[in-house]
N, C-alpha and C. Protein backbone atom coordinates (compact mmCIF):
# COMPACT_ATOMS: atom_id res chain seq x y z
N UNK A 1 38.52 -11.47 -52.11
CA UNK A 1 38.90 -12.45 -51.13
C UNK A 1 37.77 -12.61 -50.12
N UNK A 2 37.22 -13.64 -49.50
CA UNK A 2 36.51 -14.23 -48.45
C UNK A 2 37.06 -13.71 -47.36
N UNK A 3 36.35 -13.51 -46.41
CA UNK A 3 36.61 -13.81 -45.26
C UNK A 3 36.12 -15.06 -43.98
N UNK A 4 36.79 -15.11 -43.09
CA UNK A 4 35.72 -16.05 -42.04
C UNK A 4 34.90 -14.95 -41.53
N UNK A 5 34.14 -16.11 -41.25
CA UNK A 5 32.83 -15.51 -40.60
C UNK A 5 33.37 -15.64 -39.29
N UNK A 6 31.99 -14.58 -38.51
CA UNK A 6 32.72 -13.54 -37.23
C UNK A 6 32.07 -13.92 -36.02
N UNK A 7 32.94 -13.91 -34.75
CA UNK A 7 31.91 -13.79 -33.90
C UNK A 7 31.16 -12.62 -32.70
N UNK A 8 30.46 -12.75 -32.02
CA UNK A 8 30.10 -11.59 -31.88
C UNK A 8 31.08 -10.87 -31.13
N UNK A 9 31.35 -9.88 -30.46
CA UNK A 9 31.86 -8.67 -29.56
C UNK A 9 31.66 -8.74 -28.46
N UNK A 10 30.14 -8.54 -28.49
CA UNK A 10 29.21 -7.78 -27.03
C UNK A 10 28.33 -9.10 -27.21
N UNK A 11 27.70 -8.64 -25.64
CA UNK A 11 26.50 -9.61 -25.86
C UNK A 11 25.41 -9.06 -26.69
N UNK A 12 25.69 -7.80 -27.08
CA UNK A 12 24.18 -7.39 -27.65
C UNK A 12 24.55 -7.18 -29.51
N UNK A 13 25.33 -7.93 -29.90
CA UNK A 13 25.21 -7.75 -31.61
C UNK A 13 25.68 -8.64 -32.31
N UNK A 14 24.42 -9.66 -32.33
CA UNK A 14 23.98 -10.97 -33.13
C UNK A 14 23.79 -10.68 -34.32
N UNK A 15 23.02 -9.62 -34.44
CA UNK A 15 21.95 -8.82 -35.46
C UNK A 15 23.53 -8.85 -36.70
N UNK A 16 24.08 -7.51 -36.28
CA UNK A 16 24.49 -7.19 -36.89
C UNK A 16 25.85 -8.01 -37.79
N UNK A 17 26.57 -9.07 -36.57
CA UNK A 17 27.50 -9.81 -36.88
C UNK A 17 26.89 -10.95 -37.83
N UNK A 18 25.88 -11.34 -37.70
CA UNK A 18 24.78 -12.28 -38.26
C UNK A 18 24.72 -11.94 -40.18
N UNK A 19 24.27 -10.46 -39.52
CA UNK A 19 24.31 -9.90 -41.29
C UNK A 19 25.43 -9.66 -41.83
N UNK A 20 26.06 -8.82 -41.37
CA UNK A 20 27.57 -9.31 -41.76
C UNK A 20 28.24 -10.46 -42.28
N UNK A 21 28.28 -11.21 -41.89
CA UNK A 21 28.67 -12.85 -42.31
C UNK A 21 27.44 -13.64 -43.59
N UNK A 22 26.16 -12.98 -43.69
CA UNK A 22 25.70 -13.42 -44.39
C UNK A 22 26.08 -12.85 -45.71
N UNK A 23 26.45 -11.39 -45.47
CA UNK A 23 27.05 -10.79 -46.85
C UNK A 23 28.45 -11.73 -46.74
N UNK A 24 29.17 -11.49 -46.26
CA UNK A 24 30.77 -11.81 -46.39
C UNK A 24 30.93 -13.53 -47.33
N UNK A 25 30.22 -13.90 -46.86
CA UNK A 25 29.78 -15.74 -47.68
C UNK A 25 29.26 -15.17 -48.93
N UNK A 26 28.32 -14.27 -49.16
CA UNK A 26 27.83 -14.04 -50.50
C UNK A 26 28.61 -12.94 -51.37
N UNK A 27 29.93 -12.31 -50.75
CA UNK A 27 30.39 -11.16 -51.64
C UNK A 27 32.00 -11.34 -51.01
N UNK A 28 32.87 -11.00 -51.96
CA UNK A 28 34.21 -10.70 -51.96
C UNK A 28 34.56 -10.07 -51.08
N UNK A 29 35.78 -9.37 -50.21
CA UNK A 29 35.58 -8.49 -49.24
C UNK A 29 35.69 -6.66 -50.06
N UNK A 30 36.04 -7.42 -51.25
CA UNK A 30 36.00 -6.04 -52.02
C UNK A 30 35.46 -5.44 -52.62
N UNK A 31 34.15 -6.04 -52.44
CA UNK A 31 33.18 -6.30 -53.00
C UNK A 31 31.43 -5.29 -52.38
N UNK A 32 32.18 -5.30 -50.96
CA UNK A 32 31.31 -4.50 -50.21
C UNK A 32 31.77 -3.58 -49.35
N UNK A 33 31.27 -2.60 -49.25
CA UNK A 33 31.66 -0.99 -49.47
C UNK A 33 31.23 -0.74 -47.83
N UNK A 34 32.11 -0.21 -47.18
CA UNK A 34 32.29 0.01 -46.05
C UNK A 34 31.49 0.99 -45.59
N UNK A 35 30.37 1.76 -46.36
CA UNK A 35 29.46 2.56 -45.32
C UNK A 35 28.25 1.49 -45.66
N UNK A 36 28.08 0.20 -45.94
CA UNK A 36 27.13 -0.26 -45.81
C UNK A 36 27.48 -0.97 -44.86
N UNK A 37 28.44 -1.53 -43.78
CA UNK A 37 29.20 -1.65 -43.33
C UNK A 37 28.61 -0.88 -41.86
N UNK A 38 28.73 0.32 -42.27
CA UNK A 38 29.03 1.50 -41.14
C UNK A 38 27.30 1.26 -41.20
N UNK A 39 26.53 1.59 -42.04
CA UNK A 39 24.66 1.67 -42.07
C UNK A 39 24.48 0.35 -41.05
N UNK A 40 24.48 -0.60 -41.38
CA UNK A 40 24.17 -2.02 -40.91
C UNK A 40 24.67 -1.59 -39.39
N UNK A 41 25.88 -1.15 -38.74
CA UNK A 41 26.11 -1.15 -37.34
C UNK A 41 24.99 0.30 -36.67
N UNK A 42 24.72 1.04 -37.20
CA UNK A 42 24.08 2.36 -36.75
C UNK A 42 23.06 2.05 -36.84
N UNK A 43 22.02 1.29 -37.73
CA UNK A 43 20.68 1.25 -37.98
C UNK A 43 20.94 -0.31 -36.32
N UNK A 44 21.63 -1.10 -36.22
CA UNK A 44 21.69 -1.91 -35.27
C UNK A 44 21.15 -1.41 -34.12
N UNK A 45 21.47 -0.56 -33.12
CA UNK A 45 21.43 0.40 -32.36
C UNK A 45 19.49 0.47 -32.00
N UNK A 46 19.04 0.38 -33.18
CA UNK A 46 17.56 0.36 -32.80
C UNK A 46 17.00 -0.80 -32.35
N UNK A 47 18.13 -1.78 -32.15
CA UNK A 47 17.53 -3.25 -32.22
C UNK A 47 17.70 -2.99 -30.29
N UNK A 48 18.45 -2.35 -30.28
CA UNK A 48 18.50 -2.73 -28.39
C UNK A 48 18.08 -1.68 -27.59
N UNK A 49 16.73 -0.72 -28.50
CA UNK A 49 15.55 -0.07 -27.49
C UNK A 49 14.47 -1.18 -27.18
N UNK A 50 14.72 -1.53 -26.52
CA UNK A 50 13.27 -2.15 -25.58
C UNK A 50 11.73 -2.19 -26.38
N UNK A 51 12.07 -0.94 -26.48
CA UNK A 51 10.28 -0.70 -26.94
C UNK A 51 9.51 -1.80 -27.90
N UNK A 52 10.67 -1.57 -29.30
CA UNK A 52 10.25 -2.72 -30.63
C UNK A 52 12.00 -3.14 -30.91
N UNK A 53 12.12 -4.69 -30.49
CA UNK A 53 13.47 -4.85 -30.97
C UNK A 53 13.52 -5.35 -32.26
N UNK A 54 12.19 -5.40 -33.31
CA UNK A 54 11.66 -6.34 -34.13
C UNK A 54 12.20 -5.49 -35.57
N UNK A 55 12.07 -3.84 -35.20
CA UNK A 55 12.13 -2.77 -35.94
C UNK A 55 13.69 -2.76 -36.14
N UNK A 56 14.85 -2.93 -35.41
CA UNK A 56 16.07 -3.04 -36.12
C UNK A 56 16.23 -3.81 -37.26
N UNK A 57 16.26 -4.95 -36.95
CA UNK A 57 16.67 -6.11 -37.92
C UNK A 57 15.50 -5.92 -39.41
N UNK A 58 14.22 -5.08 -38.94
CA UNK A 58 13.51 -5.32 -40.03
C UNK A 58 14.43 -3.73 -41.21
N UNK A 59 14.52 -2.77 -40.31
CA UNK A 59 15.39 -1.58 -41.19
C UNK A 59 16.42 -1.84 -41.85
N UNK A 60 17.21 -2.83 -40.85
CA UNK A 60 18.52 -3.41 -41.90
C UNK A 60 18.52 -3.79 -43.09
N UNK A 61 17.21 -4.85 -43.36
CA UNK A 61 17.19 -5.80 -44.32
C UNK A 61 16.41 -4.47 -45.05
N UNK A 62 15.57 -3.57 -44.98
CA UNK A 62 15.21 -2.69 -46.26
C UNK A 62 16.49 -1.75 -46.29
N UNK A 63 17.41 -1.59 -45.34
CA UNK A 63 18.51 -0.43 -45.89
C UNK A 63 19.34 -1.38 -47.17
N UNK A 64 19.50 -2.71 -46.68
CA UNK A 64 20.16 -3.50 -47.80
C UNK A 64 19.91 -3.65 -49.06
N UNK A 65 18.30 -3.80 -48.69
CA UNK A 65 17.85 -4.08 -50.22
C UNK A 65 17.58 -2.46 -51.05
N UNK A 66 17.93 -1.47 -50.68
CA UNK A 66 18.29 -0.62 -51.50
C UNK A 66 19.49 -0.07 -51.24
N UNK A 67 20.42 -0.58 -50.49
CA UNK A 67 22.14 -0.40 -50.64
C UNK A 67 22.45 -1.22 -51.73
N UNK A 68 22.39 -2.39 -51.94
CA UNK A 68 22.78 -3.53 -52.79
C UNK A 68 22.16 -3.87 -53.57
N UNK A 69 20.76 -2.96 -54.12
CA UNK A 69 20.16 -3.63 -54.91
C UNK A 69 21.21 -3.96 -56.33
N UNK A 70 22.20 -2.79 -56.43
CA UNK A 70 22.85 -2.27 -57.61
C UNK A 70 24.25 -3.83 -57.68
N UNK A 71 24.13 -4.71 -56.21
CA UNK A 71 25.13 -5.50 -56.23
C UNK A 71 24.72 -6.95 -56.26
N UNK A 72 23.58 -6.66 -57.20
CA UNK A 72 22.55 -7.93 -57.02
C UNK A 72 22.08 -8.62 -55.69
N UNK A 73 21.75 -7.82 -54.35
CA UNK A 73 21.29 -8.27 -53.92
C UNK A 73 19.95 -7.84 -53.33
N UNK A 74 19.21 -9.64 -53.20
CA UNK A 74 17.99 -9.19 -53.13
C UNK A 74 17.92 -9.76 -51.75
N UNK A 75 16.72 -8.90 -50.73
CA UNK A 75 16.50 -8.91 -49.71
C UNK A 75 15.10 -9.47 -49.39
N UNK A 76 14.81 -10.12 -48.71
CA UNK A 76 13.29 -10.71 -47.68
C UNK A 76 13.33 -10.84 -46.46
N UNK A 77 12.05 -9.60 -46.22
CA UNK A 77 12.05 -9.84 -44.30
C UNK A 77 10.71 -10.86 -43.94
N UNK A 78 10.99 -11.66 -43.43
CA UNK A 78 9.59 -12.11 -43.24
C UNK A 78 9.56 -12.09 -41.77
N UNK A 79 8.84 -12.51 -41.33
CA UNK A 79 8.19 -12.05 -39.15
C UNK A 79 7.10 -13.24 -38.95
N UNK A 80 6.37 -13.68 -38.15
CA UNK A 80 5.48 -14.07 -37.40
C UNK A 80 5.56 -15.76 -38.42
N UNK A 81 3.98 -15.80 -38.92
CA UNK A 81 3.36 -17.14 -39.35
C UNK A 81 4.01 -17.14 -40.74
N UNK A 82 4.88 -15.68 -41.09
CA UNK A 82 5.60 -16.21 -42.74
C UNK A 82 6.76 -16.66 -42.60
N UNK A 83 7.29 -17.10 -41.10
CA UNK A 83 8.79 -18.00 -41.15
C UNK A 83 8.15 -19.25 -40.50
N UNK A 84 8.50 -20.40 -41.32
CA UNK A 84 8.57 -22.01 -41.31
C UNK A 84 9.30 -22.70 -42.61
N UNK A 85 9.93 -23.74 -42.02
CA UNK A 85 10.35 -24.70 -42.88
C UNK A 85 9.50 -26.07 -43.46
N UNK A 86 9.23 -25.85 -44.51
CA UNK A 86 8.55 -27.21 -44.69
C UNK A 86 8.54 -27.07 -46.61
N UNK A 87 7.67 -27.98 -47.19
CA UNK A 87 7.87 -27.63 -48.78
C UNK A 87 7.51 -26.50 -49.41
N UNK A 88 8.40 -26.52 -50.04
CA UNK A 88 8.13 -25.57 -51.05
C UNK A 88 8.80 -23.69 -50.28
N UNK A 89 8.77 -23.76 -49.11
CA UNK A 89 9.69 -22.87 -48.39
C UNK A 89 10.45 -21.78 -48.76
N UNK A 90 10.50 -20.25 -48.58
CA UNK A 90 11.18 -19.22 -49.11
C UNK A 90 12.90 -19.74 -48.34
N UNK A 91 12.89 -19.87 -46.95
CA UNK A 91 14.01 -20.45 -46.78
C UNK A 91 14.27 -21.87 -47.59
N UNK A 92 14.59 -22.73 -47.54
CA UNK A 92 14.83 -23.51 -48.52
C UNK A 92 14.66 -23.40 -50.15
N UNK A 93 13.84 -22.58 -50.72
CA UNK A 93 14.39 -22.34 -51.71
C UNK A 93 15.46 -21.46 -52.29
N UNK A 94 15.55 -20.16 -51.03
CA UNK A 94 16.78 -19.10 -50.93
C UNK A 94 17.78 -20.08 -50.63
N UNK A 95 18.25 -21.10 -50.13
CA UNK A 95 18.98 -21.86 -49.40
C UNK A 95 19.69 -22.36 -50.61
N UNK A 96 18.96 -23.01 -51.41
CA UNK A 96 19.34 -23.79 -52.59
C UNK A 96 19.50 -23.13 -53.76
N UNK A 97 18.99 -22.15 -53.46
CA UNK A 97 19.77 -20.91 -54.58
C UNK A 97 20.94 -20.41 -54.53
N UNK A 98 21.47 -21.03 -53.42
CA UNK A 98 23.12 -20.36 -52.87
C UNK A 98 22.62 -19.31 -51.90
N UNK A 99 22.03 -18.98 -51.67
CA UNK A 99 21.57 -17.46 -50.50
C UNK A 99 21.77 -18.13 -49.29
N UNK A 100 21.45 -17.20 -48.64
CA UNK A 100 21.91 -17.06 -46.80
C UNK A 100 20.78 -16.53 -46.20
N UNK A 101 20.37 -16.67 -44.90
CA UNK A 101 19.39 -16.05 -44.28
C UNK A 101 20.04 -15.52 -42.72
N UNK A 102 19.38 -15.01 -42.25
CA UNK A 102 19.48 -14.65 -41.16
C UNK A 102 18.20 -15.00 -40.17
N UNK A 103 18.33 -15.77 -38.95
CA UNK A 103 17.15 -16.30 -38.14
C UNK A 103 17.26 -15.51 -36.62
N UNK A 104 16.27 -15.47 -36.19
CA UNK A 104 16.38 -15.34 -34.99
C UNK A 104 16.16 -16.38 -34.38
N UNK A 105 16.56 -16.80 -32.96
CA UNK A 105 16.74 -18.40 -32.26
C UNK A 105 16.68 -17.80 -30.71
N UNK A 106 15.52 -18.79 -30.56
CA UNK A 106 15.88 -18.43 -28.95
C UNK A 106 16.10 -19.52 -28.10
N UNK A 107 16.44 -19.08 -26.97
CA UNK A 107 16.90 -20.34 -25.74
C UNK A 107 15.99 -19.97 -24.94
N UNK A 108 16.45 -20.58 -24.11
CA UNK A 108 15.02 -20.24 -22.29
C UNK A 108 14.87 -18.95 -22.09
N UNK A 109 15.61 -18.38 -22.13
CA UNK A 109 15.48 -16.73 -21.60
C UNK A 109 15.59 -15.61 -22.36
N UNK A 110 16.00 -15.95 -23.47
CA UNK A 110 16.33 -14.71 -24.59
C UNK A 110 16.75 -15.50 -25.91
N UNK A 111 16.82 -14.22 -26.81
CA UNK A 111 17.34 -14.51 -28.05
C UNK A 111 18.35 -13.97 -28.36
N UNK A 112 18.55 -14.74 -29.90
CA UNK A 112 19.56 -14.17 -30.81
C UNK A 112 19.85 -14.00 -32.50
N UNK A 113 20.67 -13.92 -32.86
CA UNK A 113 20.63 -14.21 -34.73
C UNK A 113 21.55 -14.89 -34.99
N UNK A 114 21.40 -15.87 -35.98
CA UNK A 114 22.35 -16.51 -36.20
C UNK A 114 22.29 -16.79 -38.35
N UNK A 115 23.49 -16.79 -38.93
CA UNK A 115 23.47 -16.70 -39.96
C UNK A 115 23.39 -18.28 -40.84
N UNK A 116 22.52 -18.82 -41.54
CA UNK A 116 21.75 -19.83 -42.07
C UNK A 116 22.51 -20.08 -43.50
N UNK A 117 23.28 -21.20 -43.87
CA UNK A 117 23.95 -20.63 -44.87
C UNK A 117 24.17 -21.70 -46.11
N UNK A 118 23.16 -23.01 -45.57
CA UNK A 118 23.53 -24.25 -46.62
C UNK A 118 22.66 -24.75 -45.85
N UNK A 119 21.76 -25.84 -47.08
CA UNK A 119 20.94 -26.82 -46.50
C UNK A 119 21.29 -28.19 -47.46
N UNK A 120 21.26 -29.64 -46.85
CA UNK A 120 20.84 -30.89 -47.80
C UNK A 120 19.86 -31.65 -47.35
N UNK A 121 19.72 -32.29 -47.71
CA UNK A 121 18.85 -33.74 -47.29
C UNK A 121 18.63 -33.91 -46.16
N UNK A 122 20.12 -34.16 -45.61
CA UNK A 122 20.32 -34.32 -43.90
C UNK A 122 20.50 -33.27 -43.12
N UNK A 123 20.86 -32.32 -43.26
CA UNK A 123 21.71 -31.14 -42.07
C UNK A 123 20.88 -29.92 -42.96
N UNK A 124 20.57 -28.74 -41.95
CA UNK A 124 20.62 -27.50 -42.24
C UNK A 124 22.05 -27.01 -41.39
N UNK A 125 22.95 -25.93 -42.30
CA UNK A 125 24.10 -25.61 -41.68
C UNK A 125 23.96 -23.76 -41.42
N UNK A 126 24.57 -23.92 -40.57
CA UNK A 126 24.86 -22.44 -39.49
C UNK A 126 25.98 -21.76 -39.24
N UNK A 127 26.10 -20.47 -38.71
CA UNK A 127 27.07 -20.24 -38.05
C UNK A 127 26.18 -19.17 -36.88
N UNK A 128 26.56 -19.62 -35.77
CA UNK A 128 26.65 -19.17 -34.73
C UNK A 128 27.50 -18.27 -34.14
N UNK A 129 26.88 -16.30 -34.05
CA UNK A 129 28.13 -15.94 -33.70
C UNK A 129 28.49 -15.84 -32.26
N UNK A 130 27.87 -16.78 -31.08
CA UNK A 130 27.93 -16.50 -29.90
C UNK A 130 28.77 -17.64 -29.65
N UNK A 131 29.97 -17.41 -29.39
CA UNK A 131 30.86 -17.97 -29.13
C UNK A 131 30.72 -19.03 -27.97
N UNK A 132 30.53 -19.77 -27.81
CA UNK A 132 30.49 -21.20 -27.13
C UNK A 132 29.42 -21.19 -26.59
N UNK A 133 28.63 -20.76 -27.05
CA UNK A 133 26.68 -21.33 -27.25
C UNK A 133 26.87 -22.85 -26.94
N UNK A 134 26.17 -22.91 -25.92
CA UNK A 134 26.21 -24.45 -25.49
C UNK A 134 24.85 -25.10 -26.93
N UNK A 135 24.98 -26.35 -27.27
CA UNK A 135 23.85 -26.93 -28.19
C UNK A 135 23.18 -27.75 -27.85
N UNK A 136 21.80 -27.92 -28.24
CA UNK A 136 20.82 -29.20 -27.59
C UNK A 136 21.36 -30.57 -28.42
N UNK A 137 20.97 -31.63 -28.04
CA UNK A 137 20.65 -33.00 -29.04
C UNK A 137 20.06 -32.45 -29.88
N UNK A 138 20.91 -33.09 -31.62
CA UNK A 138 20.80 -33.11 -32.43
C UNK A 138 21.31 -31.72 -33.76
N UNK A 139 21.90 -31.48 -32.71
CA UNK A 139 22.59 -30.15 -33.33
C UNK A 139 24.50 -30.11 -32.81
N UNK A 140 24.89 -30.51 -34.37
CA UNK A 140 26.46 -30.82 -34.05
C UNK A 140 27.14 -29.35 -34.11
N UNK A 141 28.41 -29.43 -33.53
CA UNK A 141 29.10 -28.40 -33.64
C UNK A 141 30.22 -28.66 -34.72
N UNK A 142 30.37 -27.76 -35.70
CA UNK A 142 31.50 -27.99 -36.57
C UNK A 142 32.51 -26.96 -36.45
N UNK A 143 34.05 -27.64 -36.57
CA UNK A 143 35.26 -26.86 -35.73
C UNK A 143 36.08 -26.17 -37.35
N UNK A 144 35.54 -27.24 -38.50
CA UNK A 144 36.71 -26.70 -39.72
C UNK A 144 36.64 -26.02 -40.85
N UNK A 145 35.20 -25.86 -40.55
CA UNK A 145 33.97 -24.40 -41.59
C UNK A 145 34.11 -23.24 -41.59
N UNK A 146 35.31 -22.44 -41.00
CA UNK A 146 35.19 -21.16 -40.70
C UNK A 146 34.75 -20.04 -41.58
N UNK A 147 34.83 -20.74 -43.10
CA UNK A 147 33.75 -19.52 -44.01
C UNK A 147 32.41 -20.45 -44.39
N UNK A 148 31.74 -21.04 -44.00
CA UNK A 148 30.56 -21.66 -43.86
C UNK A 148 29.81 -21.97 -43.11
N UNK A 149 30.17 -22.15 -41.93
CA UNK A 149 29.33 -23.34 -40.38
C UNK A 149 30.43 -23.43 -39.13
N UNK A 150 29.01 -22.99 -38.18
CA UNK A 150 30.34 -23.75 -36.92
C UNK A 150 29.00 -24.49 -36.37
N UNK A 151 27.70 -24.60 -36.73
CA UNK A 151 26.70 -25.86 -36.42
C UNK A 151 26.34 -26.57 -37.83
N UNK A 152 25.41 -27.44 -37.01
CA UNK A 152 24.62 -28.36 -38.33
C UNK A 152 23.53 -28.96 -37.27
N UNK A 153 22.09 -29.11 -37.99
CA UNK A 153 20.98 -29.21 -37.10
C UNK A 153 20.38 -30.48 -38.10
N UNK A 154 20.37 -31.55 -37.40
CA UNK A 154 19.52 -32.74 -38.60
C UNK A 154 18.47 -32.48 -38.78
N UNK A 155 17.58 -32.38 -40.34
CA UNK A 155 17.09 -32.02 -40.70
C UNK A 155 15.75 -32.66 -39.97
N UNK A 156 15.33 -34.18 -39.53
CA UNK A 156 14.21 -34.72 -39.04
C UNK A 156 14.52 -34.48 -37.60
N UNK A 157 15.38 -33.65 -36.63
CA UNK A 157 15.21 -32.94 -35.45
C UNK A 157 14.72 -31.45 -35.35
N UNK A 158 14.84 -31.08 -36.21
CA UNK A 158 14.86 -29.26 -36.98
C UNK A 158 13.27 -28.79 -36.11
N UNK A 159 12.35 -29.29 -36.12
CA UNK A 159 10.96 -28.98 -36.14
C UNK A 159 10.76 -29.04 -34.40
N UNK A 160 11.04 -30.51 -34.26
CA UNK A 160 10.91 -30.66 -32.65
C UNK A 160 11.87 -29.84 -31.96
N UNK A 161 13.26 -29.18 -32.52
CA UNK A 161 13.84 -28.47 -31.63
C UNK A 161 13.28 -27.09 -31.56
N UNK A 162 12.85 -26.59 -32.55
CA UNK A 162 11.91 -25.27 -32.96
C UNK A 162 10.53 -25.08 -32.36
N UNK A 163 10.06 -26.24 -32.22
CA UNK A 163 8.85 -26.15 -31.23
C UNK A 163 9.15 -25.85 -29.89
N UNK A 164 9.94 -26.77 -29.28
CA UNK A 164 10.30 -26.20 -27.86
C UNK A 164 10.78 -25.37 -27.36
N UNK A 165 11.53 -24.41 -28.40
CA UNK A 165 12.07 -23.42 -28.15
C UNK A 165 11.18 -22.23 -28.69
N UNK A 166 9.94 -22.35 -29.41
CA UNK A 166 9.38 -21.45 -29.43
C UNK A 166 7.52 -21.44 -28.74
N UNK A 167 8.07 -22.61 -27.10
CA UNK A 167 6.48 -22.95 -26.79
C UNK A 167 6.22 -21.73 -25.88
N UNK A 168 7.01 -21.32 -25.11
CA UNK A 168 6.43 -20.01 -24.38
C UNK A 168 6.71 -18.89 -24.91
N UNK A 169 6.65 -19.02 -26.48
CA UNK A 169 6.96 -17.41 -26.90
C UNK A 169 5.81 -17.12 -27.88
N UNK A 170 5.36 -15.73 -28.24
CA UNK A 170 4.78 -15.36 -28.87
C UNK A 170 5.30 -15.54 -31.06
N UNK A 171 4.03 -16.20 -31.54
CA UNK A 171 4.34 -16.23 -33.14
C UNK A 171 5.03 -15.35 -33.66
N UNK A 172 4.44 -13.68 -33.48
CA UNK A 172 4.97 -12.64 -33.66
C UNK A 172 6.78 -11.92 -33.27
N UNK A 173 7.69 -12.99 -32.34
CA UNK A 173 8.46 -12.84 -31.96
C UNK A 173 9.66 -13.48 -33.70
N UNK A 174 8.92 -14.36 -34.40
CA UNK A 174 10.40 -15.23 -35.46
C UNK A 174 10.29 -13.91 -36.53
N UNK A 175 11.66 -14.14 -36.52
CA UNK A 175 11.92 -13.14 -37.73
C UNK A 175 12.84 -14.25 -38.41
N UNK A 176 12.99 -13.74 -40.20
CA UNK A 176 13.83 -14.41 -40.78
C UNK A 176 14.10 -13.22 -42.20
N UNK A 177 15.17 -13.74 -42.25
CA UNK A 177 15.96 -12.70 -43.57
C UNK A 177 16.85 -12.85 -44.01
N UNK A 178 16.18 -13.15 -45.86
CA UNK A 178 16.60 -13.97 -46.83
C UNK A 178 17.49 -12.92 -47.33
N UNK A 179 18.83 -13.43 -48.38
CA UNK A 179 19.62 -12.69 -48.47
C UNK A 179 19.93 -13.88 -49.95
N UNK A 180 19.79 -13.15 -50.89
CA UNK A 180 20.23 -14.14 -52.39
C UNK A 180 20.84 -12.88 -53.38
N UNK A 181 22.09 -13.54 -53.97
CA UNK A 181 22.87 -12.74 -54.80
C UNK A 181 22.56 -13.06 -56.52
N UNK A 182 21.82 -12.46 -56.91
CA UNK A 182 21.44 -12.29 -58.81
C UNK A 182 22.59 -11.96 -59.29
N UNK A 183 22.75 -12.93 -60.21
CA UNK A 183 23.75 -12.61 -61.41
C UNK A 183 23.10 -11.10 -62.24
N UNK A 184 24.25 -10.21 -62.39
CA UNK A 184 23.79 -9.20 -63.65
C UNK A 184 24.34 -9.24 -64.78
């Protein structure tokens, strides 16, 4: 059985609710085994030392890809100048493979994760787990997706909204993490 996708708790676990929901869209709920579950919230924990918050989210995605390798799933962390959208794209081709990603997104003052979960022509679709996240132009809110999307970002706004939100930040700050389920 599916579940809906979640939103966050606290203010501090995007990360983890993010990944969560990206499995839950790609696996049954019976499907995934509750100390990966329990790993994913404990390895979290490193994401909100100060020092490197870059090092949580990157441990998750290697604890996964050898928790799940056995459940067909395959994992990609990418960071800095290896996350963009354009042709030929690891996101968009994970996208259209049925996979899910996980992004980090920031606003004026901080960030967050949000789970990436369908793309077409027109819309890349989302779910947002920060509960009434205000949205810029060109990014709709959807109310009747609850195991798919609660945004959608038009695809010829996608770039200009990503630029401005990433003009006073460092390259080294985007993370992204691909999440695709192999048939065995």
């Amino acid at each position: 059985m599916k579940t809906p996708l979640s939103y966050q708790v606290t203010t501090n676990d995007s990360a983890p609710i993010a990944i969560i929901n990206a499995l839950s869209s790609l696996y049954e709920r019976e499907e995934i085994d509750s100390q990966v579950i329990e790993g994913i919230y404990s390895l979290s924990y490193s994401i909100l030392v100060p020092k490197d918050k870059s090092l949580g989210i990157k441990h998750i995605a290697l604890f996964l890809e050898r928790e799940m390798k056995e459940s067909g799933l395959v994992v990609s962390y990418l960071w800095s100048h290896e996350v963009f959208l354009g042709p030929g794209c690891s996101l968009y081709r994970t996208l259209t493979n049925g996979g899910r990603a996980v992004a980090k997104v920031f606003s004026e003052s901080s960030s967050r994760y949000i789970t990436i979960t369908s793309i077409t022509n027109d819309y890349l679709y989302f779910f947002d787990p920060l509960y009434g996240s205000e949205y810029v132009e060109g990014v709709d809110r959807i109310y009747n997706a609850p195991f798919l999307a609660n945004g959608r970002i038009k695809m010829s706004k996608l770039s200009d909204i990503g630029y401005t939100h990433m003009e006073n930040r460092n390259q080294e700050e985007k993370e992204l993490v691909l999440f695709e389920r192999v048939k065995q």
